[in-house]
PDB file of N, CA and C in Angstrom:
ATOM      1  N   UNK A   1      76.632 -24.823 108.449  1.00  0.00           N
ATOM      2  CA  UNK A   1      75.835 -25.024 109.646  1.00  0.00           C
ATOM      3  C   UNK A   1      76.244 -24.106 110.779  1.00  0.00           C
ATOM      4  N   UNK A   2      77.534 -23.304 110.977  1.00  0.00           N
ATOM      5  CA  UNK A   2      78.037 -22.980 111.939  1.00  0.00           C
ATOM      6  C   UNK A   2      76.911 -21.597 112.205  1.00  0.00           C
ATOM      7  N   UNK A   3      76.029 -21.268 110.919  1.00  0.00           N
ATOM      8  CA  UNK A   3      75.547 -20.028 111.183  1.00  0.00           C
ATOM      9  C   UNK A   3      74.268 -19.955 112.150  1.00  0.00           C
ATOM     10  N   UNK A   4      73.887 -21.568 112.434  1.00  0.00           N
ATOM     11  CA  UNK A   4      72.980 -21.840 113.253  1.00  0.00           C
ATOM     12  C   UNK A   4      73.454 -22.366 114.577  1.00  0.00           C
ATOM     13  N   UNK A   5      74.430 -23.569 114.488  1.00  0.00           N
ATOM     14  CA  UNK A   5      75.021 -23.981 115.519  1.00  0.00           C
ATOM     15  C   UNK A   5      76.447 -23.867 115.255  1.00  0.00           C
ATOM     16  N   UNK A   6      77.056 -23.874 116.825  1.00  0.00           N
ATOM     17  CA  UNK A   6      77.977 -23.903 116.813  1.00  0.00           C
ATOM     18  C   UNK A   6      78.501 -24.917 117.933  1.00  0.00           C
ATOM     19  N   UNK A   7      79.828 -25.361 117.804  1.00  0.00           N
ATOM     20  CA  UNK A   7      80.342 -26.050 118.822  1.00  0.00           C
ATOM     21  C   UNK A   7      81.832 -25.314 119.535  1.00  0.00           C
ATOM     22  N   UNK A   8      81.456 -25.254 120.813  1.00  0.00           N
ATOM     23  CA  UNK A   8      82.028 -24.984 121.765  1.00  0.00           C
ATOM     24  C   UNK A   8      83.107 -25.627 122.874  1.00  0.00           C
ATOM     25  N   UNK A   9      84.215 -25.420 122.945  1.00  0.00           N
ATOM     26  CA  UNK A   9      85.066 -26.204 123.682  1.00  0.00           C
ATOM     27  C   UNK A   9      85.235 -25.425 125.412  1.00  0.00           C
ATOM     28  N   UNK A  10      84.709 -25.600 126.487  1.00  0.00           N
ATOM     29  CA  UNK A  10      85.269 -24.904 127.771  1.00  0.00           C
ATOM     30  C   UNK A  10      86.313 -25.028 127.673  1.00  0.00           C
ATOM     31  N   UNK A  11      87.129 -23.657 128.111  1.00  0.00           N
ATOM     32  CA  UNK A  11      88.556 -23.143 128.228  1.00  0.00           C
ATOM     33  C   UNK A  11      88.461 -22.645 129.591  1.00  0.00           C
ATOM     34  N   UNK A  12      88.689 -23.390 131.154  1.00  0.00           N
ATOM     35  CA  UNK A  12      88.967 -22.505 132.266  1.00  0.00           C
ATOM     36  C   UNK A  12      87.904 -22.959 133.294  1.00  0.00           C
ATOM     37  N   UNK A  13      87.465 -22.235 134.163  1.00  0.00           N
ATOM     38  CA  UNK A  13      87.171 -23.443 135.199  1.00  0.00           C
ATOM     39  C   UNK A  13      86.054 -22.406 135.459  1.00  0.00           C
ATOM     40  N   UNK A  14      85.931 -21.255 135.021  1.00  0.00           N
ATOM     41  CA  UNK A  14      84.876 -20.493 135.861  1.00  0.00           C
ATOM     42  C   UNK A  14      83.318 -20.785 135.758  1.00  0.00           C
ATOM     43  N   UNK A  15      82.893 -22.122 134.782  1.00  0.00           N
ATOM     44  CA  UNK A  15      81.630 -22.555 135.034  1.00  0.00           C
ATOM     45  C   UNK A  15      81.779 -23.823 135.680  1.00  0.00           C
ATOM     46  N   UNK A  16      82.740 -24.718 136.382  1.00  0.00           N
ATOM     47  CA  UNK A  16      82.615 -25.558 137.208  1.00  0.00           C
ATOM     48  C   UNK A  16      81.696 -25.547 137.869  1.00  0.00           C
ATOM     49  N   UNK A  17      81.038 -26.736 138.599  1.00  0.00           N
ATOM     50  CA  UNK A  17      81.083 -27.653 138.228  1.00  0.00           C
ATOM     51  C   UNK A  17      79.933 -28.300 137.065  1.00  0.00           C
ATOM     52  N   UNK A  18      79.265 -27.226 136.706  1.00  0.00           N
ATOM     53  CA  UNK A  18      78.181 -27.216 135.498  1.00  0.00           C
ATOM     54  C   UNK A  18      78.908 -27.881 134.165  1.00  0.00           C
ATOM     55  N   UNK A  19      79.752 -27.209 133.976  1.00  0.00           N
ATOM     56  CA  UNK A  19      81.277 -27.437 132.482  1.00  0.00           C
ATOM     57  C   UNK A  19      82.364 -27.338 133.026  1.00  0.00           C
ATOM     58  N   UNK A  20      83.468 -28.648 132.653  1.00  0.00           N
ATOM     59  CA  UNK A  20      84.463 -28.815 133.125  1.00  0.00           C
ATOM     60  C   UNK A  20      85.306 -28.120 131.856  1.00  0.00           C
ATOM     61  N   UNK A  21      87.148 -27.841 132.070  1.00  0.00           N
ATOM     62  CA  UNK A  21      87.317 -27.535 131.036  1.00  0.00           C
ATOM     63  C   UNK A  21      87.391 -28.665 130.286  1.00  0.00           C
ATOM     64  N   UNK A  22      87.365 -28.422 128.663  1.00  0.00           N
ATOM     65  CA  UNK A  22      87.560 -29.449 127.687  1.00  0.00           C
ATOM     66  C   UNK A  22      86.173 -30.181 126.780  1.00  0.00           C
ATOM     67  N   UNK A  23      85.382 -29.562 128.016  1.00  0.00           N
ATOM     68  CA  UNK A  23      84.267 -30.194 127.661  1.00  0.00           C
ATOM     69  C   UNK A  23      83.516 -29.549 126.326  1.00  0.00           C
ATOM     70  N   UNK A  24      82.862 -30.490 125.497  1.00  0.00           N
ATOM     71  CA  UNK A  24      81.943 -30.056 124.163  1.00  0.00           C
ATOM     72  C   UNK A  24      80.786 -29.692 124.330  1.00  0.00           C
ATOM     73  N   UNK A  25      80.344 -28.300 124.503  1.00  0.00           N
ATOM     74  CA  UNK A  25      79.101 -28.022 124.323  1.00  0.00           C
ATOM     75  C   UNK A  25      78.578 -27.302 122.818  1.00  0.00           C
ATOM     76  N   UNK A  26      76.819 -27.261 122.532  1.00  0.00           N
ATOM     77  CA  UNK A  26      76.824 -27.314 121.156  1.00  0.00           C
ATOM     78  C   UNK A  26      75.447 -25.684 121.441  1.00  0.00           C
ATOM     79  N   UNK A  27      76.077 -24.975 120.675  1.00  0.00           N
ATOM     80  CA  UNK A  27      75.368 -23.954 120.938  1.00  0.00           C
ATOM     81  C   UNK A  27      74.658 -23.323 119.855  1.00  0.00           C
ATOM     82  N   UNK A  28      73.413 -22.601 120.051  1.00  0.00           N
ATOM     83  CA  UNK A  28      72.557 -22.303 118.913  1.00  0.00           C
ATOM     84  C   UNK A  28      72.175 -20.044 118.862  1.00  0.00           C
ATOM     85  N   UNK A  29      72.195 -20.242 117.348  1.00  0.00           N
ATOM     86  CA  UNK A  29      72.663 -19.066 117.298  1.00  0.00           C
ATOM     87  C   UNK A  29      71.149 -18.455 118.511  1.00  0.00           C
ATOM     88  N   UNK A  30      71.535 -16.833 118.923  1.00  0.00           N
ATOM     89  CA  UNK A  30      69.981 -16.512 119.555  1.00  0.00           C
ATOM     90  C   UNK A  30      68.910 -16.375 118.620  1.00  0.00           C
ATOM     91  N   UNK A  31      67.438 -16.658 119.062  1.00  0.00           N
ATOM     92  CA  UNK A  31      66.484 -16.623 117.995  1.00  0.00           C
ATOM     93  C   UNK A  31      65.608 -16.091 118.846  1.00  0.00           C
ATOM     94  N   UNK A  32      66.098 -15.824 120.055  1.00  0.00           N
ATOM     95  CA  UNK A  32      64.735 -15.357 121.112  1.00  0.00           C
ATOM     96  C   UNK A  32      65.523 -14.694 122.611  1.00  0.00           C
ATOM     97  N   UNK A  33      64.698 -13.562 123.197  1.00  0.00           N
ATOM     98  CA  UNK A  33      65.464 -12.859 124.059  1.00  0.00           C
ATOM     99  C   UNK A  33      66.450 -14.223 125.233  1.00  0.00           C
ATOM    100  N   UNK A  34      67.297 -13.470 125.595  1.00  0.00           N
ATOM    101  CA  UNK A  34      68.404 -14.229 126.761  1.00  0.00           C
ATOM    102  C   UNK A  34      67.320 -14.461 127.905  1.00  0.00           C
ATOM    103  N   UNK A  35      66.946 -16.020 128.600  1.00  0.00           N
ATOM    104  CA  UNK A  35      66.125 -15.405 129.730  1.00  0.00           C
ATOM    105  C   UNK A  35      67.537 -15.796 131.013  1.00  0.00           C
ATOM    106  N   UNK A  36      67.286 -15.586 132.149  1.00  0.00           N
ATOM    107  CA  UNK A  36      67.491 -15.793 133.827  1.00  0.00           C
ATOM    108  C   UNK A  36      67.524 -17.308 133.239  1.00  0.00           C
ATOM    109  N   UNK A  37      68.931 -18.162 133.846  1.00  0.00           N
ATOM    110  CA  UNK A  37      69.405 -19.072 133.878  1.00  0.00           C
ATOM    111  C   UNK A  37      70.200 -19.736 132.390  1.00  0.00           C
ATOM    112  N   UNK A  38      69.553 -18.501 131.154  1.00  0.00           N
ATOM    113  CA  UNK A  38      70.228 -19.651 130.148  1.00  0.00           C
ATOM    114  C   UNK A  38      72.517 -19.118 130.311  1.00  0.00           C
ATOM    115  N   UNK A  39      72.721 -20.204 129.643  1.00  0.00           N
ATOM    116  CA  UNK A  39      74.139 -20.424 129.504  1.00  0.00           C
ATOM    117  C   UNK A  39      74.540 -19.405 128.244  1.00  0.00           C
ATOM    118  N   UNK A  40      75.040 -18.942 127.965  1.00  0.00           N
ATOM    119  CA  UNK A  40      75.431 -17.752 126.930  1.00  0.00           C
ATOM    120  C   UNK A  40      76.716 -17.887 126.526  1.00  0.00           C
ATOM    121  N   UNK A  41      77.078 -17.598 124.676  1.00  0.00           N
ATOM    122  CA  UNK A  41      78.639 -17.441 124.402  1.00  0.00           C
ATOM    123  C   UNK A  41      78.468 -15.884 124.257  1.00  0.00           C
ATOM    124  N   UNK A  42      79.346 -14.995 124.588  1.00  0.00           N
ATOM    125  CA  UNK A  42      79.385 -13.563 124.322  1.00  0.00           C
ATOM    126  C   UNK A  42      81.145 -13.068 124.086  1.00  0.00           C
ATOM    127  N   UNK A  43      81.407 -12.412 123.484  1.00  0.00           N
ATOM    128  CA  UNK A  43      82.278 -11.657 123.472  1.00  0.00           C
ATOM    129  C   UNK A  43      82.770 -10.977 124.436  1.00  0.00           C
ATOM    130  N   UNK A  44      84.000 -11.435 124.810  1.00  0.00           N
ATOM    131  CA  UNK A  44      84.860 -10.244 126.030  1.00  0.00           C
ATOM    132  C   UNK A  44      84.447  -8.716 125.852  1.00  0.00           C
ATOM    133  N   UNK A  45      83.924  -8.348 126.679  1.00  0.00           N
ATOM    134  CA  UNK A  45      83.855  -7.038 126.468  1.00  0.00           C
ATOM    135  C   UNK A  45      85.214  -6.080 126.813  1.00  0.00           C
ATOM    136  N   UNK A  46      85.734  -6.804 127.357  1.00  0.00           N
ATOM    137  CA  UNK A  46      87.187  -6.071 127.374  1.00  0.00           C
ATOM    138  C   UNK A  46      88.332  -6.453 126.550  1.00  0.00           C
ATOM    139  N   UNK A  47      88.089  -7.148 125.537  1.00  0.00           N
ATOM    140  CA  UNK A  47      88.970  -7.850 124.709  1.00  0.00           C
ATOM    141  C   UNK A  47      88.143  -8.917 123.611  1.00  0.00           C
ATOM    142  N   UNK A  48      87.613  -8.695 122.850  1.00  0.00           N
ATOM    143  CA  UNK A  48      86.491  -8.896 121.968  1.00  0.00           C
ATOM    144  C   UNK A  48      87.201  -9.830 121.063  1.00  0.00           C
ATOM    145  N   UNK A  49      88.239  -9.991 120.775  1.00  0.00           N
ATOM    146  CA  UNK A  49      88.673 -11.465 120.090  1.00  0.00           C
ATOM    147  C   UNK A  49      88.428 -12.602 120.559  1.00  0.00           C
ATOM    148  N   UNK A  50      87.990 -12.663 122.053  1.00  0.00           N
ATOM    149  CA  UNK A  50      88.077 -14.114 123.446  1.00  0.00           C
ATOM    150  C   UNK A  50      86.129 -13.644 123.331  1.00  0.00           C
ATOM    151  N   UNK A  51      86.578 -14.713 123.473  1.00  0.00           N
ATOM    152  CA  UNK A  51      84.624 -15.624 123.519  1.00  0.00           C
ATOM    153  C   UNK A  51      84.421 -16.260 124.988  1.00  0.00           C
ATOM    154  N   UNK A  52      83.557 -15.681 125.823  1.00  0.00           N
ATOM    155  CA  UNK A  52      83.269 -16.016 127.468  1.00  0.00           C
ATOM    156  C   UNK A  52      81.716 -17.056 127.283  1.00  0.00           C
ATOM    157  N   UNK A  53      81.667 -17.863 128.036  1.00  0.00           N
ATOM    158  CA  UNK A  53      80.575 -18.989 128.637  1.00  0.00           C
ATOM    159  C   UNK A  53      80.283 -18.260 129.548  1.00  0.00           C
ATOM    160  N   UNK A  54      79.272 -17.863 129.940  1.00  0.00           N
ATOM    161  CA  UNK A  54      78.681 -17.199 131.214  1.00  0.00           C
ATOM    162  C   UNK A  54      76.918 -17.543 131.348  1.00  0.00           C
ATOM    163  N   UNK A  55      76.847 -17.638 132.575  1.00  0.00           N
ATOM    164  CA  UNK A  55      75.600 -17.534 133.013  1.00  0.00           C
ATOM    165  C   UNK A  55      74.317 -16.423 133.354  1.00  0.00           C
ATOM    166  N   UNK A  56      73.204 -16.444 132.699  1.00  0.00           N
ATOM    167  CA  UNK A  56      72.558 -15.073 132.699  1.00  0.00           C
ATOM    168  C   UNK A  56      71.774 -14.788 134.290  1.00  0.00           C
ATOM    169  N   UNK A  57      72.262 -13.813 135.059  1.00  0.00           N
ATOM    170  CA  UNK A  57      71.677 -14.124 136.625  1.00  0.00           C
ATOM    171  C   UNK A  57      70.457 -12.870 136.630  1.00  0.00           C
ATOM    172  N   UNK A  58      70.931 -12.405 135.948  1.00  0.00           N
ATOM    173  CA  UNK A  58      69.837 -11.238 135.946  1.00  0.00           C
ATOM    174  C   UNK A  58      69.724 -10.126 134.812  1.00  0.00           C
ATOM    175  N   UNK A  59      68.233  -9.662 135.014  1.00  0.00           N
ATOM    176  CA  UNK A  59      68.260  -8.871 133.444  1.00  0.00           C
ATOM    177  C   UNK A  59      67.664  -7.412 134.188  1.00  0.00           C
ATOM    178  N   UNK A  60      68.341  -6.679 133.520  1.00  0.00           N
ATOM    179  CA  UNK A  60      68.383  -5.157 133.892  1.00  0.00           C
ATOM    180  C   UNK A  60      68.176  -4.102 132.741  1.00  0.00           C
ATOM    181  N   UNK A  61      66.340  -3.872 132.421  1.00  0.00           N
ATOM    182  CA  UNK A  61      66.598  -3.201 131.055  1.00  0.00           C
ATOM    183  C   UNK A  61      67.049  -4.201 130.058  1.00  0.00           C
ATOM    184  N   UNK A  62      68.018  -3.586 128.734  1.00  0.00           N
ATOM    185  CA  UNK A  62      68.859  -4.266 128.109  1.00  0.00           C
ATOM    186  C   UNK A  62      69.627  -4.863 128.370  1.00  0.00           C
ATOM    187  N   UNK A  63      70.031  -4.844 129.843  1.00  0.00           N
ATOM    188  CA  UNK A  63      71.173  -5.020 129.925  1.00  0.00           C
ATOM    189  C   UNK A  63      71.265  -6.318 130.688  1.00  0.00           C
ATOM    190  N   UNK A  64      72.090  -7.017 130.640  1.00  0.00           N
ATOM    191  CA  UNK A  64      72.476  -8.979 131.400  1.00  0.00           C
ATOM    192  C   UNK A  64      73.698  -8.861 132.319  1.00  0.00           C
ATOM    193  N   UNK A  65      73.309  -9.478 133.444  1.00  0.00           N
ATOM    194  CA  UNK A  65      74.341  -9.519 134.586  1.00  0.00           C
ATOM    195  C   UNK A  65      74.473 -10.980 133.971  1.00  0.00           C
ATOM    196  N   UNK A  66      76.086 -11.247 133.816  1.00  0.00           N
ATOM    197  CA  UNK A  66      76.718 -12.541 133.472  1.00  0.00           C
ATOM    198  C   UNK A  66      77.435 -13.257 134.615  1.00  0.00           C
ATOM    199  N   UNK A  67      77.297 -14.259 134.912  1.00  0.00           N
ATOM    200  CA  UNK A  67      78.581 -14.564 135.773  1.00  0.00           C
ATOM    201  C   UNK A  67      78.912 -15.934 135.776  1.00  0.00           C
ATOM    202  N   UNK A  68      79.916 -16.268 135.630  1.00  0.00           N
ATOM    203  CA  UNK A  68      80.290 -17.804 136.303  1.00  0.00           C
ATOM    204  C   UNK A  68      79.687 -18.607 137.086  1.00  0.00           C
ATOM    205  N   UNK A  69      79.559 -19.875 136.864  1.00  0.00           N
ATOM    206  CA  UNK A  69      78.949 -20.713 137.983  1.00  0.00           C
ATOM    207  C   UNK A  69      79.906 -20.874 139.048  1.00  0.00           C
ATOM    208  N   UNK A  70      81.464 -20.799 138.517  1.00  0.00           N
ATOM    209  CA  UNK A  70      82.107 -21.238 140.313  1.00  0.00           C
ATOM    210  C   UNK A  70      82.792 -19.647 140.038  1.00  0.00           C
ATOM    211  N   UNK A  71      82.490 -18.591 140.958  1.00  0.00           N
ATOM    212  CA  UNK A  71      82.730 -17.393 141.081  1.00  0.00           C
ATOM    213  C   UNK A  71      83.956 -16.642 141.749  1.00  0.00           C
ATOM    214  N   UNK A  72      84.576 -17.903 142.180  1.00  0.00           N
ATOM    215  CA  UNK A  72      86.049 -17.767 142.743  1.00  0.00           C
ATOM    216  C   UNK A  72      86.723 -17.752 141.339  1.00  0.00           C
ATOM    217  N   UNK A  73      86.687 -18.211 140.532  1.00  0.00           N
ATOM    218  CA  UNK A  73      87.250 -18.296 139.039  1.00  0.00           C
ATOM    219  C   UNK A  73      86.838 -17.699 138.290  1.00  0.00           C
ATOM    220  N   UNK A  74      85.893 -17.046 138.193  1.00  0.00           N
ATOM    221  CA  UNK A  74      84.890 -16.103 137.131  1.00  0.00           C
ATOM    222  C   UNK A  74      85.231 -15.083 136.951  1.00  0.00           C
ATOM    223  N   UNK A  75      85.507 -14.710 136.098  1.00  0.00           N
ATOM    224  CA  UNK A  75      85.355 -13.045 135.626  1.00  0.00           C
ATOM    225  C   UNK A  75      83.916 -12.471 134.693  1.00  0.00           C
ATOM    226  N   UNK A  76      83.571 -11.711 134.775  1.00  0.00           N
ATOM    227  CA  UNK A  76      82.364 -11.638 134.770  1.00  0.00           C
ATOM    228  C   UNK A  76      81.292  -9.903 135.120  1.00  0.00           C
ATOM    229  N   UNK A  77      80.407 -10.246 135.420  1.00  0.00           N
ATOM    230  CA  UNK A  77      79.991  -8.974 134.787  1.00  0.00           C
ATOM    231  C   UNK A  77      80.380  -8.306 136.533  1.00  0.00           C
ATOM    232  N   UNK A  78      80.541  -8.495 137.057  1.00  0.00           N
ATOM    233  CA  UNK A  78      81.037  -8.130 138.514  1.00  0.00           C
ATOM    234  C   UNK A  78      82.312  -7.572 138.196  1.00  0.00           C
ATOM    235  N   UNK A  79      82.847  -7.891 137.226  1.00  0.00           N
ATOM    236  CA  UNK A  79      84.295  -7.150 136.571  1.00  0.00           C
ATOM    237  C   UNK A  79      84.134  -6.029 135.577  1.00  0.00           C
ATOM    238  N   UNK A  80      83.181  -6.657 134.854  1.00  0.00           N
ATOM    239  CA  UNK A  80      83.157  -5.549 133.589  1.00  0.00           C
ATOM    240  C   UNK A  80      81.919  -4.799 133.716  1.00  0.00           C
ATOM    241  N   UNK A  81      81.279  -5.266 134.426  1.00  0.00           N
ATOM    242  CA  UNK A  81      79.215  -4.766 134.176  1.00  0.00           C
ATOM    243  C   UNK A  81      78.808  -5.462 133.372  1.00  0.00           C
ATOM    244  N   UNK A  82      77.506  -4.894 133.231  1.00  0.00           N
ATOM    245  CA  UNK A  82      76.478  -5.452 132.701  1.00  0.00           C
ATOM    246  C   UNK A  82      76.759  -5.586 131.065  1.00  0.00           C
ATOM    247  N   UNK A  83      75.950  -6.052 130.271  1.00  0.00           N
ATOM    248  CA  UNK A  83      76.389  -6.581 128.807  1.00  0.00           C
ATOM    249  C   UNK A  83      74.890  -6.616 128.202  1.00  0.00           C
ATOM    250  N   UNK A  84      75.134  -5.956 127.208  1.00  0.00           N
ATOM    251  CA  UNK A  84      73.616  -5.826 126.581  1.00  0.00           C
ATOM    252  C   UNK A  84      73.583  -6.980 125.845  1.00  0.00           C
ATOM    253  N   UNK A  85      71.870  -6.910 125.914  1.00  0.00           N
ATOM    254  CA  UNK A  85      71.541  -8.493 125.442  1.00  0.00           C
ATOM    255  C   UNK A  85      71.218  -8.666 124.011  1.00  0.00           C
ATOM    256  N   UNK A  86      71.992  -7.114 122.957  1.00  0.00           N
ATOM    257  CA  UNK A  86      71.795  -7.347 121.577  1.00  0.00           C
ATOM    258  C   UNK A  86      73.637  -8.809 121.241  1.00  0.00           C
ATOM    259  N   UNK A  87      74.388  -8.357 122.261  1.00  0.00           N
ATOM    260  CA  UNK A  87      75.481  -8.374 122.355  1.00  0.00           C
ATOM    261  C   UNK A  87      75.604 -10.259 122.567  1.00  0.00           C
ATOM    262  N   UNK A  88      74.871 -10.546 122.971  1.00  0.00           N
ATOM    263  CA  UNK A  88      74.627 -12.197 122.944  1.00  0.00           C
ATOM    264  C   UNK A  88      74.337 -12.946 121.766  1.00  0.00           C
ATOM    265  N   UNK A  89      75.295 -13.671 120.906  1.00  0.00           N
ATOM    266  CA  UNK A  89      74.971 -14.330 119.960  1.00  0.00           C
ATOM    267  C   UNK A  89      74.992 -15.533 120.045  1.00  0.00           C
ATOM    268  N   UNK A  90      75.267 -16.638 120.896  1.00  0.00           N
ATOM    269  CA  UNK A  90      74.912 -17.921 121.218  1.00  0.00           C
ATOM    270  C   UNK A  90      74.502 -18.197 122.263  1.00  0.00           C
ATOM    271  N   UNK A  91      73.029 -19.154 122.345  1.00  0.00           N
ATOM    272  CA  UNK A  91      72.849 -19.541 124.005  1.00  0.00           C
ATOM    273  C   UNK A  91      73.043 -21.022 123.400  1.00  0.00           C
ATOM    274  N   UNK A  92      73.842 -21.755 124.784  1.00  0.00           N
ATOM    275  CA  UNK A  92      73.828 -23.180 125.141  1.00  0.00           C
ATOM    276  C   UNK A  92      72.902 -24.146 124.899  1.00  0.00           C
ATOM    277  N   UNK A  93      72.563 -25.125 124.172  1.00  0.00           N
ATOM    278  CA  UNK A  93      71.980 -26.158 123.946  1.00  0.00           C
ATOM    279  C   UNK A  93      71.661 -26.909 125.576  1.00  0.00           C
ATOM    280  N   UNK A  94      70.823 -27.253 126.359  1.00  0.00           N
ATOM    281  CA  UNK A  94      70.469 -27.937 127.504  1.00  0.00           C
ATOM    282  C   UNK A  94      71.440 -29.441 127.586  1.00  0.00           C
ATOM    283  N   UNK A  95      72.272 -29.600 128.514  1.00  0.00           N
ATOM    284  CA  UNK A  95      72.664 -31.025 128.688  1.00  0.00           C
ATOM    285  C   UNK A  95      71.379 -31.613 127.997  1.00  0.00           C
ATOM    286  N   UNK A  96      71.655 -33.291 127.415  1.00  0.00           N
ATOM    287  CA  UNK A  96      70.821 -34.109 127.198  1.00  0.00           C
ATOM    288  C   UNK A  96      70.979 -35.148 128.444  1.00  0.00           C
ATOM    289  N   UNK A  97      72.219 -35.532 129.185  1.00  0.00           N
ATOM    290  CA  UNK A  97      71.938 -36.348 130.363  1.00  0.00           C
ATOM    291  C   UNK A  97      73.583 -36.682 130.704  1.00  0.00           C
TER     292      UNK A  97
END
């Protein structure tokens, strides 16, 4: 199943207060472009073994501005740039409540 979904543990605080750390989110592989607001798992682009939660704020071309919801803690595309959106292989499942 993991090749469709996956489950996700937050590690770190930079999507507070949206995801706390620890928390279980359940994520589905992409099947359709990244839009403005979804939640994304992507690969560090500066260290590609670490898996980042980021938020999609804007789309540029191919390319996805990522960032943290609490941005005092975020690292993010304000650090690294932009991140192409072949480069996104899980978006976030929607809270259910």
């Amino acid at each position: 199943m993991e090749f469709f979904f996956r489950r996700v543990t937050v590690d770190g605080h930079s999507m507070v207060p949206t995801y706390v750390p620890g928390e279980r989110l359940t994520a589905v592989r992409r099947w359709r472009p990244v839009r403005v607001g979804d939640v994304v798992v992507v690969r560090d682009p500066r260290e590609p073994s670490r898996w980042l939660l980021k938020r999609c704020v804007g789309r540029h071309g191919r390319g996805l501005d990522l960032r943290g919801d609490n941005a005092q803690a975020s690292t993010d595309s304000r650090d690294f740039g932009l991140v192409a959106s072949r480069d996104v292989v899980w978006i976030v499942a929607k809270h259910q409540g």
